[in-house]
Protein backbone atom coordinates (compact mmCIF):
# COMPACT_ATOMS: atom_id res chain seq x y z
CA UNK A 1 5.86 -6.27 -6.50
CA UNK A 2 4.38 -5.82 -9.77
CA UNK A 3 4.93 -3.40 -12.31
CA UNK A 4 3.09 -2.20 -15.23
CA UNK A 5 4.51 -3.23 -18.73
CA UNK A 6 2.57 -0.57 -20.70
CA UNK A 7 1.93 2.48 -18.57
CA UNK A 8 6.13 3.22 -17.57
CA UNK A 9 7.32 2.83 -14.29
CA UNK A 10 5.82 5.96 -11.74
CA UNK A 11 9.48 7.53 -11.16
CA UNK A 12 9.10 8.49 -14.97
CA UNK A 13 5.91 10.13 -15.06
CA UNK A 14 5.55 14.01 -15.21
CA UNK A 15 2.38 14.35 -12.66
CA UNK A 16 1.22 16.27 -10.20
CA UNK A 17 0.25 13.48 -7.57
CA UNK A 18 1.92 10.78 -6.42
CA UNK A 19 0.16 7.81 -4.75
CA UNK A 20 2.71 6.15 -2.66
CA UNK A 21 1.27 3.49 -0.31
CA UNK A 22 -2.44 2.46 -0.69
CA UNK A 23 -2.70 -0.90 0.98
CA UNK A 24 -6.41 -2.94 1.63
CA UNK A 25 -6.31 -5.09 4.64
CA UNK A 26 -9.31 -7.61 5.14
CA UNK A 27 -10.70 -8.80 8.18
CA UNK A 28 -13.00 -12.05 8.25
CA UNK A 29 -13.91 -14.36 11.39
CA UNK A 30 -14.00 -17.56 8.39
CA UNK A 31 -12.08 -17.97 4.96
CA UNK A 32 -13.74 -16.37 2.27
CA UNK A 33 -13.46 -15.12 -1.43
CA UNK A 34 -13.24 -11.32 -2.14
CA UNK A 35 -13.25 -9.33 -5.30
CA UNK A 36 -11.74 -5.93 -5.14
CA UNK A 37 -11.50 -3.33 -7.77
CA UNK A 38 -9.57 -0.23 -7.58
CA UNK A 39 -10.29 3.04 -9.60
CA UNK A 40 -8.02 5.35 -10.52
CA UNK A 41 -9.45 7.93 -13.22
CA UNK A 42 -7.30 10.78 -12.89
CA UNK A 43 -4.28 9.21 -12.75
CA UNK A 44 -2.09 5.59 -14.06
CA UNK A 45 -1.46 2.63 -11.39
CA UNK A 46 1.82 1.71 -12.24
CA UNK A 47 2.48 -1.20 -9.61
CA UNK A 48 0.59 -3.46 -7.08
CA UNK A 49 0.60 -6.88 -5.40
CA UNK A 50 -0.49 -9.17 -5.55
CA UNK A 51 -0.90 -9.92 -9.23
CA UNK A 52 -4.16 -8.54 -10.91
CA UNK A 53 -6.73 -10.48 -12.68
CA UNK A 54 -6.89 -7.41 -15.41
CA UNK A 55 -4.92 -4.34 -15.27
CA UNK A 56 -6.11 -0.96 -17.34
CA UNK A 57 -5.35 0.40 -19.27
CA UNK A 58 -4.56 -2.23 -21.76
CA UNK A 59 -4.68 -2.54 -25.10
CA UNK A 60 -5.67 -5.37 -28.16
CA UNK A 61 -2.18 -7.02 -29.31
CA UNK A 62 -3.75 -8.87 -32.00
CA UNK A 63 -5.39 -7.13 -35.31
CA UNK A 64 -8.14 -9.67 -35.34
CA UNK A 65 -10.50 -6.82 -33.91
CA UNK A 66 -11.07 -8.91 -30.51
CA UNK A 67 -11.71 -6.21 -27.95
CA UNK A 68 -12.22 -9.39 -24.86
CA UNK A 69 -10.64 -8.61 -21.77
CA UNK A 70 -9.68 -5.03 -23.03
CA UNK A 71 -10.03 -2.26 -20.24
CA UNK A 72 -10.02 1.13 -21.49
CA UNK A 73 -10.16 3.08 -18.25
CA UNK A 74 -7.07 3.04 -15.36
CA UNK A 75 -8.33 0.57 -12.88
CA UNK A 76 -6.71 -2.63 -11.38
CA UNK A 77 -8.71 -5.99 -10.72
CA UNK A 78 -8.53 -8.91 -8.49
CA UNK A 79 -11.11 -11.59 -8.55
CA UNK A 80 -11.44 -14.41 -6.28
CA UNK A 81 -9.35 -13.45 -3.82
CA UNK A 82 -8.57 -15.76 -0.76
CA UNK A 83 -8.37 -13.72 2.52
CA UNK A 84 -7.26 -16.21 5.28
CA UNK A 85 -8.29 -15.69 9.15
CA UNK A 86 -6.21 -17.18 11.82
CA UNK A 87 -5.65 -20.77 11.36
CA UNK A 88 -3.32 -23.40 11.42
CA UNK A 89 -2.71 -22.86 7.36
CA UNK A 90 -2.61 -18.85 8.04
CA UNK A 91 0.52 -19.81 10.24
CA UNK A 92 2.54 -21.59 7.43
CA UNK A 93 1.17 -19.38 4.48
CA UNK A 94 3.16 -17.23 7.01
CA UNK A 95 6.53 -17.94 5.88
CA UNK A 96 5.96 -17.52 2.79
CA UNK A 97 5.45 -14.09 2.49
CA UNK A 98 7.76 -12.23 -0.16
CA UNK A 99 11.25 -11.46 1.32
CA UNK A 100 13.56 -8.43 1.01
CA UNK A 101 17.47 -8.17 2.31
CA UNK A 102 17.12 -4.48 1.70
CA UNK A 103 15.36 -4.11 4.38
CA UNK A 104 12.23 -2.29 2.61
CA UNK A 105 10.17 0.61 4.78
CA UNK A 106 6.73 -1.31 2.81
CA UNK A 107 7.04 -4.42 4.74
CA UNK A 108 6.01 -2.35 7.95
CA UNK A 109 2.57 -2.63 7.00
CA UNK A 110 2.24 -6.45 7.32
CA UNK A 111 2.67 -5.73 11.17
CA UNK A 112 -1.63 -6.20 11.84
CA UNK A 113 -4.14 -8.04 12.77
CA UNK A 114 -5.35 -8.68 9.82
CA UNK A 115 -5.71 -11.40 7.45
CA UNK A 116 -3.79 -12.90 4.91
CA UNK A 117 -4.84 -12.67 1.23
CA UNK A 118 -3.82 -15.26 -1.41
CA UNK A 119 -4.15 -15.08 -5.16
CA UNK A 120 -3.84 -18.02 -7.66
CA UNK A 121 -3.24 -18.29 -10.87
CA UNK A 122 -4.25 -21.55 -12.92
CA UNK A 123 -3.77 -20.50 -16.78
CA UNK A 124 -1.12 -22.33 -18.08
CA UNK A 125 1.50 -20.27 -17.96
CA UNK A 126 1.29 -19.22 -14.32
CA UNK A 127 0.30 -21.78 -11.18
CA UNK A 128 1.52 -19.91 -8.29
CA UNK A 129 0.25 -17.94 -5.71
CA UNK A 130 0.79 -15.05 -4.63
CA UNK A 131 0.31 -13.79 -0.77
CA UNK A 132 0.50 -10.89 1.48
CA UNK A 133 -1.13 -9.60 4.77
CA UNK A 134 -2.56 -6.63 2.32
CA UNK A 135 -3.27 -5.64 -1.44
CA UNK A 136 -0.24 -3.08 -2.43
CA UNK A 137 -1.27 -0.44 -5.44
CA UNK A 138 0.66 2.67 -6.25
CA UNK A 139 0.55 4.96 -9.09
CA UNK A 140 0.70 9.01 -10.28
CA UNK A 141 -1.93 11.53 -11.68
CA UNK A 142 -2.76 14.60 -12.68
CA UNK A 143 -5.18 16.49 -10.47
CA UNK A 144 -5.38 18.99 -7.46
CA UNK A 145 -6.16 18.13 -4.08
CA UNK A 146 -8.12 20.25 -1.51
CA UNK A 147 -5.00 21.65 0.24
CA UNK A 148 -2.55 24.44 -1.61
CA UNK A 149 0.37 25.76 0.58
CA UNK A 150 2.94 28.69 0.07
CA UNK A 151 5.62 30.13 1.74
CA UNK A 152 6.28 34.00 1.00
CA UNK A 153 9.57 35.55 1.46
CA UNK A 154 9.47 36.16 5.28
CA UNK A 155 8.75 32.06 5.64
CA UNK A 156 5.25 32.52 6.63
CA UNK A 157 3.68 29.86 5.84
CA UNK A 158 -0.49 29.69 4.63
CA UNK A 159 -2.06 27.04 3.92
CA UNK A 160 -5.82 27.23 1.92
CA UNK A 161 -8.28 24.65 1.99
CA UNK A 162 -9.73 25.04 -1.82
CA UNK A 163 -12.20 22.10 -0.87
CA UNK A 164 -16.00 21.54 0.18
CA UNK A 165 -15.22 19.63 2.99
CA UNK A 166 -13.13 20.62 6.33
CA UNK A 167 -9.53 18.92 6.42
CA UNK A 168 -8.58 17.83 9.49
CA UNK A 169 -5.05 16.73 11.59
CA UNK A 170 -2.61 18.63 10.04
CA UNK A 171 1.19 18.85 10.63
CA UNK A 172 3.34 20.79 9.35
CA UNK A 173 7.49 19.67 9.23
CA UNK A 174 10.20 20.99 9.04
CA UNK A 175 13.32 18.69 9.41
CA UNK A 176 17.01 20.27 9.12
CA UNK A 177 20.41 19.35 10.29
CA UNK A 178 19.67 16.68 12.35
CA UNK A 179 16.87 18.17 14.18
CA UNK A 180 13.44 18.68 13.18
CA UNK A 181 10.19 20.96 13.80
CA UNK A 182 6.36 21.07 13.61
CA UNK A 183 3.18 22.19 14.27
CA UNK A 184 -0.08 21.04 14.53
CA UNK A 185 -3.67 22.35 13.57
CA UNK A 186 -6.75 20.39 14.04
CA UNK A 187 -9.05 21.37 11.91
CA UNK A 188 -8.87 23.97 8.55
CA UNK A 189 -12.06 24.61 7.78
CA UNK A 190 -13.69 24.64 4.08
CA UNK A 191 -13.02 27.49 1.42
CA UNK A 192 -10.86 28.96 4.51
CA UNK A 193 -7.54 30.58 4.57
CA UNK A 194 -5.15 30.25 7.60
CA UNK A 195 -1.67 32.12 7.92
CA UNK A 196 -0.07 29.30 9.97
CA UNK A 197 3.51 29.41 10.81
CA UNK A 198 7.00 31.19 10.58
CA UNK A 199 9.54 28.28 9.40
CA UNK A 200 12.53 28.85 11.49
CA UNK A 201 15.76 26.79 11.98
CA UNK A 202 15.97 28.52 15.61
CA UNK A 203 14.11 28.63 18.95
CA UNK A 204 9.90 29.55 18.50
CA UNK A 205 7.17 29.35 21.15
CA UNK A 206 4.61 27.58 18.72
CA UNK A 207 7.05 25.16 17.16
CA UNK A 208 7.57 21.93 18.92
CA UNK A 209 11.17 21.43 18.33
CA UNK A 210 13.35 18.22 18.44
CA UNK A 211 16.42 16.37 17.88
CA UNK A 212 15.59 13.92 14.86
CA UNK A 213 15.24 11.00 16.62
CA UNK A 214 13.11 12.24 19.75
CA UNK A 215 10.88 13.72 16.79
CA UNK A 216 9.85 10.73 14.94
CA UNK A 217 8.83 9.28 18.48
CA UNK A 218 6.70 12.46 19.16
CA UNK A 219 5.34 13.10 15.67
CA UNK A 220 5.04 9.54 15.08
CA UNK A 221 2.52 9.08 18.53
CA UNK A 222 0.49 12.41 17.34
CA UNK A 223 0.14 10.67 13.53
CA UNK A 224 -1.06 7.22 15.17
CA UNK A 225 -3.64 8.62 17.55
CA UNK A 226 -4.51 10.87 14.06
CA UNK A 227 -5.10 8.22 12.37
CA UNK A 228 -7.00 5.50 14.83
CA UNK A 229 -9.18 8.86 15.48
CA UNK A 230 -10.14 8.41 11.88
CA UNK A 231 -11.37 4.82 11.77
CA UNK A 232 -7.60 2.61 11.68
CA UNK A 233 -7.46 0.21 14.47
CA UNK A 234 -4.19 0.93 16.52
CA UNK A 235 -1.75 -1.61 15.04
CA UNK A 236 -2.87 -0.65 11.45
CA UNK A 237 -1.79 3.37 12.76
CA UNK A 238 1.61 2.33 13.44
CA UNK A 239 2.15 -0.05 11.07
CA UNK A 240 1.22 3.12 8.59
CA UNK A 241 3.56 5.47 10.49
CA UNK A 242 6.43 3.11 10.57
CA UNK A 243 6.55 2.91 5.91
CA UNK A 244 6.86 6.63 6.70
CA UNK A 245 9.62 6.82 9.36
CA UNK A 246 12.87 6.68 6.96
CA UNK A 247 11.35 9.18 4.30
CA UNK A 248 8.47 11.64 5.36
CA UNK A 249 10.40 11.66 9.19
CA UNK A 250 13.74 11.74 8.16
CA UNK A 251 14.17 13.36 4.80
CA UNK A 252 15.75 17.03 5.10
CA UNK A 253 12.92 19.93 3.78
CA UNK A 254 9.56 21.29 4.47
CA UNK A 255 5.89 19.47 4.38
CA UNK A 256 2.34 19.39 5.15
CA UNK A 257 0.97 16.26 6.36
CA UNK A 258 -2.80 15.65 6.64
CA UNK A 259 -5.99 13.73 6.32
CA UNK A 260 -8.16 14.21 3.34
CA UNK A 261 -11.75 14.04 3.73
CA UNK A 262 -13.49 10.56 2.95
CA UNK A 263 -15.72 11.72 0.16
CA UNK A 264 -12.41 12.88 -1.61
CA UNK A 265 -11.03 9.69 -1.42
CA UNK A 266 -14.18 7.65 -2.47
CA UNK A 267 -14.19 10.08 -5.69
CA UNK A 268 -10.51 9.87 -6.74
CA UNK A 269 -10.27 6.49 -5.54
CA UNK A 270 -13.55 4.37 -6.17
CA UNK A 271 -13.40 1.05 -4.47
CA UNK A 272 -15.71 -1.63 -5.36
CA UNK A 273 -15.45 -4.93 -2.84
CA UNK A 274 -17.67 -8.41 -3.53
CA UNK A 275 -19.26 -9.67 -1.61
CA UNK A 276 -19.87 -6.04 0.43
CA UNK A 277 -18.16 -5.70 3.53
CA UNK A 278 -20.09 -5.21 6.93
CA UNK A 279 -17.56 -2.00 7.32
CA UNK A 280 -15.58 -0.14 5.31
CA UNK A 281 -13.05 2.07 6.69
CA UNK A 282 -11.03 4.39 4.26
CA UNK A 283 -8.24 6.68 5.88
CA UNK A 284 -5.71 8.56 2.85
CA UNK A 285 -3.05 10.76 3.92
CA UNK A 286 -1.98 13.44 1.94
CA UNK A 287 1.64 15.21 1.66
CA UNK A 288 2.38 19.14 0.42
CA UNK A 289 6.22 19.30 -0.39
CA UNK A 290 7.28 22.73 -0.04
CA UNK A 291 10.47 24.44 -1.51
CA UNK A 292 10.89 27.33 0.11
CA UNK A 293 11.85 30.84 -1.20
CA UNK A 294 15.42 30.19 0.28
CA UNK A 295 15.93 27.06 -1.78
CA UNK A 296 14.26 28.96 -4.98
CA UNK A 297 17.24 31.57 -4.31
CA UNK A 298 19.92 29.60 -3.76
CA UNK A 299 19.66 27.47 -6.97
CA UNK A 300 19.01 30.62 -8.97
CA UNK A 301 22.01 32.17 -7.52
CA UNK A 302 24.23 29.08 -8.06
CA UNK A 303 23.00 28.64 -11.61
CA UNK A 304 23.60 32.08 -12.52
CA UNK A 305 27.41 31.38 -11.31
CA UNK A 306 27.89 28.01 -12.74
CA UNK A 307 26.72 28.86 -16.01
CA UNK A 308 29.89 31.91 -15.80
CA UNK A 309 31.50 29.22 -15.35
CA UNK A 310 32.22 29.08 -11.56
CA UNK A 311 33.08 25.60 -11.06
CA UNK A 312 32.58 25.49 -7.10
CA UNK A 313 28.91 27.08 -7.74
CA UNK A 314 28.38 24.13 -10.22
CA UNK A 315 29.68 21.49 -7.73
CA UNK A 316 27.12 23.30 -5.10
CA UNK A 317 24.21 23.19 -7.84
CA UNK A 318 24.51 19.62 -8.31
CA UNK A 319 25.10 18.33 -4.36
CA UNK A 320 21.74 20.80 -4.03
CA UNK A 321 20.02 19.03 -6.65
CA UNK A 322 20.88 15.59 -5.18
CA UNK A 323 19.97 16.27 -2.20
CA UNK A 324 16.13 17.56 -2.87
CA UNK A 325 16.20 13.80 -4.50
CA UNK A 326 12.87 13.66 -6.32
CA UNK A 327 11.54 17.01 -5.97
CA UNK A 328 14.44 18.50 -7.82
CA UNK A 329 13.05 19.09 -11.07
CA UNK A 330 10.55 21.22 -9.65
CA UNK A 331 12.75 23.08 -7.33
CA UNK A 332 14.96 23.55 -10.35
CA UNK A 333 11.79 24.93 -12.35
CA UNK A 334 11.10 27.42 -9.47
CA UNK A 335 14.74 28.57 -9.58
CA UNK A 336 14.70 29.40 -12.94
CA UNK A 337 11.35 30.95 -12.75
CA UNK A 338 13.20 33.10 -9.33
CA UNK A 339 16.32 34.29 -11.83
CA UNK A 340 14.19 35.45 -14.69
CA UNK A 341 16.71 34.11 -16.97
CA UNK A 342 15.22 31.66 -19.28
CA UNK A 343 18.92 30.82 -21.23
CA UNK A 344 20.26 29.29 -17.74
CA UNK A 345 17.02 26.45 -18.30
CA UNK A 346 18.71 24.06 -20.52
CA UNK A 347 22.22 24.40 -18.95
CA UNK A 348 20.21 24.33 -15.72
CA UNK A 349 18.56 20.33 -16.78
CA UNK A 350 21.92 19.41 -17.84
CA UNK A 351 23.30 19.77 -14.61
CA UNK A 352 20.35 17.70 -13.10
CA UNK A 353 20.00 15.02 -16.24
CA UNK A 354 23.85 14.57 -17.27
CA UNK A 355 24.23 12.27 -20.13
CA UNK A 356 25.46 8.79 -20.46
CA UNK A 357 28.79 10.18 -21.65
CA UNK A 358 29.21 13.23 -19.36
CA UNK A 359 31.61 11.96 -17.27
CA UNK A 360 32.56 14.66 -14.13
């Protein structure tokens, strides 16, 4: 995987989007050279793979005044791609696709159909070649997308499409304790409204409710047959489900899964392919995260107590904070927001971003 040098690596950006897992698979019946550019201009790619031909933004590292080569706007390049159909080299290109011990939830997507794709680099300082059954981007940005979601104080959960088209497929989660919930709405229709659901941790006629692992099977078919409604063929659907299994399935809290409509994606997300492609199919999920009022509450509460001094409440602040994992700062915004109390903020950030020489 590749990172970007100049733009900081996505876990430090302060955005409102994430992009997690955009990958381009390519299907040809003969071997064939593709160029593929990828437009991001609300937001930074921050890694991909293979390597690009030109990655932007970039900027002149000379002072001769030489602007060549300089991209200006955040968009990622490949040219002259190889994508390799079944074949007799496709088999031992095969084994050399990148390897991970760790056991990484991205390699799941290689499990297609479709072709490989091989880049290579002749400057002088880099022959190799890279190759993958997909291209790999990720990146964050700053802008809204068509679905906003809140949870009032009774758990009732509403869910607003602010968009001009209709979103469809949506699930809503709710995994706790080794168990997990959800519901499912087809369609929310444009500049529409819907109260949804009640989020309970107990019995409910329209939740379909599961231990953890009988839910990622049952969640997991709905999302593939989602999906391969929406263009993916069926290997592609589960190969899509399965990066998602250990982290959207598993992780403890509250979230909206859905599709987004096609002409949102083609306008935050311009893709440009040469030669053209007979078809283009373009499916983008989207996730809502959702900290609930209880959560808001509990880390006000806590807060309030640690910063008395209560060292059990400060314990409890930080195992809370670890546990909502990325989407603690903004649970930890919320909770001051909830207490009113704007002193508790910066003893509040030093719980969740102890120094080097805090030692507990």
């Amino acid at each position: 995987m590749n990172r970007g040098p100049l733009i900081g690596f996505k876990g430090d950006l302060i955005t409102l989007q994430r992009m997690e897992t955009p990958v381009i698979y390519f299907y040809a019946e003969q071997p064939m050279n593709v160029d593929v550019d990828v437009d991001f201009p609300q937001g930074d790619i921050t890694e991909w793979y293979p390597q690009t031909t030109q990655i932007g933004p970039t900027f002149a590292m000379d002072t001769n005044g030489s602007t060549s080569g300089i991209l200006h706007e955040s968009r990622a390049i490949w040219r002259n791609l190889e994508i390799v159909p079944a074949s007799k080299e496709y088999s031992s290109l095969t084994e050399r696709l990148p390897q991970d011990s760790s056991g990484s939830h991205y390699f799941a997507a290689r499990e297609t159909g479709a072709n490989l794709v091989r880049a290579n680099f002749n400057s002088p300082s880099n022959s190799t070649a890279e190759t993958e059954k997909f291209i790999f981007y990720r990146g964050a940005g700053s802008f809204n997308t068509p679905l906003h979601v809140t949870v009032n104080s009774n758990n009732l959960v509403t869910v607003e499409n602010t968009g001009a088209n209709n979103l469809v497929h949506l699930f809503l989660v709710n995994i706790y304790g080794g168990h997990a919930a959800f519901g499912v709405m087809d369609e929310l229709g444009s500049s529409n409204s819907v109260v949804w659901l009640q989020l309970t941790n107990g019995p409910a006629e329209h939740w379909n409710q599961f231990p953890l692992a009988q839910f990622q099977s049952e969640i997991g078919a709905q999302m593939e047959a989602a999906l391969i409604s929406e263009g993916l063929f069926s290997d592609e659907a589960k190969a899509m489900v399965n990066t998602w299994k250990d982290s959207w399935f598993t992780e403890e809290g509250v979230r909206v899964l859905y599709i987004l409509p096609r002409l949102w994606t083609d306008e935050i997300l311009p893709l440009t392919l040469t030669p053209q492609p007979k078809e283009l199919t373009r499916v983008m999920v989207g996730r809502a995260e959702i900290i609930t009022p209880q959560v808001q509450a509990s880390l006000s509460r806590l807060l309030a107590k640690a910063q008395e001094g209560d060292a059990d409440a400060r314990l409890q602040v930080k195992a809370e904070l670890k546990q909502l994992g990325r989407f603690a700062e903004p649970a930890l915004q919320l909770a001051i927001k909830e207490s009113g109390q704007t002193n508790i903020s910066n003893f509040g950030y030093q719980l969740l971003y102890p120094t080097q020489s805090t030692f507990e």
